[in-house]
Protein backbone atom coordinates (compact mmCIF):
# COMPACT_ATOMS: atom_id res chain seq x y z
CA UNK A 1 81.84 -44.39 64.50
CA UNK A 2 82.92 -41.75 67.47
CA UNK A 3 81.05 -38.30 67.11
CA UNK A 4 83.34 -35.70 66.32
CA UNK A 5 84.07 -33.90 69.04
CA UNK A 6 84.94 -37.77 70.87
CA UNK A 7 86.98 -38.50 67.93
CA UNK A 8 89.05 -35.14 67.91
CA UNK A 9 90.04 -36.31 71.24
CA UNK A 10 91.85 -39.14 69.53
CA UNK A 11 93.59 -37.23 67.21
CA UNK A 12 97.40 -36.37 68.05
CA UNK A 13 98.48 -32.73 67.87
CA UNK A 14 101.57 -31.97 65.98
CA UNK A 15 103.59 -28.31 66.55
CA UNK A 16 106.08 -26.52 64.34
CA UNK A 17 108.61 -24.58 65.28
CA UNK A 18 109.96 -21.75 62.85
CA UNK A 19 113.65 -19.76 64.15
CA UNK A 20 114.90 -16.94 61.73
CA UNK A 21 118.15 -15.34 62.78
CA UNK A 22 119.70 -12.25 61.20
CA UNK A 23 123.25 -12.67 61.27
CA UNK A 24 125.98 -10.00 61.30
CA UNK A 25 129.06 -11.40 59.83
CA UNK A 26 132.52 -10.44 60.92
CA UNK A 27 135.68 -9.93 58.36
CA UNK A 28 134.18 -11.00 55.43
CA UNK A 29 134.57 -9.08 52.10
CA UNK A 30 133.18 -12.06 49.90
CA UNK A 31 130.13 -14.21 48.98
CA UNK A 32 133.04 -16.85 48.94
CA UNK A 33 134.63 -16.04 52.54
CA UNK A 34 130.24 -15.25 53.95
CA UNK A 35 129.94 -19.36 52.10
CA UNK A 36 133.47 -20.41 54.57
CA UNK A 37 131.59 -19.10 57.44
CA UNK A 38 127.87 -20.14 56.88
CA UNK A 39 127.78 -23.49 56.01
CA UNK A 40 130.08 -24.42 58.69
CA UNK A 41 127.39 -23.02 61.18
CA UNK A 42 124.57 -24.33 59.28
CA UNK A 43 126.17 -28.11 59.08
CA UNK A 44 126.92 -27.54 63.35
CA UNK A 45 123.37 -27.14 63.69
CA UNK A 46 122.52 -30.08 61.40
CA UNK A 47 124.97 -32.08 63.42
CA UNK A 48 124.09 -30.76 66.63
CA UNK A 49 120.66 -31.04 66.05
CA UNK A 50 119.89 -34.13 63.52
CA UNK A 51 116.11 -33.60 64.14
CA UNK A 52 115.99 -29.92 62.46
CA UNK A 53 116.00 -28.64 59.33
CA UNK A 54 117.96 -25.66 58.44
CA UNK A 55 118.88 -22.92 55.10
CA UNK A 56 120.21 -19.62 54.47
CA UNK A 57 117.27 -17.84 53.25
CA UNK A 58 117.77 -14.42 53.42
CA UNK A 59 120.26 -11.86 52.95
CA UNK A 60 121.82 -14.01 49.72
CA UNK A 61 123.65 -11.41 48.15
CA UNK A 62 125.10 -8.94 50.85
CA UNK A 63 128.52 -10.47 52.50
CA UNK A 64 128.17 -9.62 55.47
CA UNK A 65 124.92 -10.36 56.50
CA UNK A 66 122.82 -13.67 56.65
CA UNK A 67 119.35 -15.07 57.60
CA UNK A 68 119.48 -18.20 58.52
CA UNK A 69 115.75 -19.94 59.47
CA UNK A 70 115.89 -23.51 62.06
CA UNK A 71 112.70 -25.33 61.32
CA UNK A 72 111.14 -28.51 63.98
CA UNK A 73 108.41 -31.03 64.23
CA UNK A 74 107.61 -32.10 67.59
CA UNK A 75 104.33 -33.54 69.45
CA UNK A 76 104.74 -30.76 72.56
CA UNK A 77 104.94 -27.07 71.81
CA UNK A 78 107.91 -27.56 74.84
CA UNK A 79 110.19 -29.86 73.05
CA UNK A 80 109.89 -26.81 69.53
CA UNK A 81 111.01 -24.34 72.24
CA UNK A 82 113.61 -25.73 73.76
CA UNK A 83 115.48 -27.20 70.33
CA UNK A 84 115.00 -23.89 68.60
CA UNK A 85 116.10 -22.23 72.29
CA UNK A 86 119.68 -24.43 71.83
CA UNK A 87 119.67 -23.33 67.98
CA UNK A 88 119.73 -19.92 69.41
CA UNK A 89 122.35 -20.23 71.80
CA UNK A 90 124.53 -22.29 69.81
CA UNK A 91 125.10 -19.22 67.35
CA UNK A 92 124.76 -16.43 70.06
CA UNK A 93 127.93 -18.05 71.30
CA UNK A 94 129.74 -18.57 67.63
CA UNK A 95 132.62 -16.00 67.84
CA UNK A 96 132.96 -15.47 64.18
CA UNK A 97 129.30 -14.07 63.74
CA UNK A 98 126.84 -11.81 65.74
CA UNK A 99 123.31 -12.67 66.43
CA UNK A 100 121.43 -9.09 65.58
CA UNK A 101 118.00 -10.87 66.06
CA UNK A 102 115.82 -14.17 66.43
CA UNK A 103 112.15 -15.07 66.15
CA UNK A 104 110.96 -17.89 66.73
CA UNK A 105 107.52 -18.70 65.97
CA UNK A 106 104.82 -22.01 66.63
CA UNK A 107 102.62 -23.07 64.74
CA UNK A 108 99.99 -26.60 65.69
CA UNK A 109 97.84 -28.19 62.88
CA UNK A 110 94.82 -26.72 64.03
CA UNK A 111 95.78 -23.30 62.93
């Protein structure tokens, strides 16, 4: 048996990365045309990015605005970054919506 601490050492660390985007969208005067427009993006991502998971999970009833939040698994806190850094840019650059604002946060399994 290694003592604790030795054994820690073993002991792979995993990270999480959490994106939410608030999303302004742009002629829409549904929850049917917002639907057209969001899960288009969200399957992109899904697509783009088979290693992520991804929901609308905020802003459900207003039509022209939507959260969307990007989740990851990775073992380096650099590999979380940089997927949820392409998420980002991937709907920055989507003409049919603007990004208002993203946060990304990281979380490892010793917190």
């Amino acid at each position: 048996m290694h003592p604790p601490h030795e054994a820690k050492r073993w002991l792979s660390t995993m990270y999480v990365g959490a994106l939410t985007l608030d999303i302004l969208l742009g002629d829409v005067r549904s929850l049917k045309q917002k639907r057209s427009v969001v899960r288009p993006l969200i399957a992109e991502l899904q697509r783009r990015y088979p290693s992520i998971a991804v929901a609308e999970t905020g802003h459900l009833d207003l039509h022209r605005r939507a959260e969307v939040a990007v989740a990851v698994v990775s073992a380096t806190p650099g590999n979380c970054k940089d997927i949820l850094d392409a998420c980002e840019r991937m709907v920055a650059f989507r003409p049919e919506v603007e990004l208002l604002s993203a946060r990304q946060r990281l979380y490892n399994d010793e917190e």
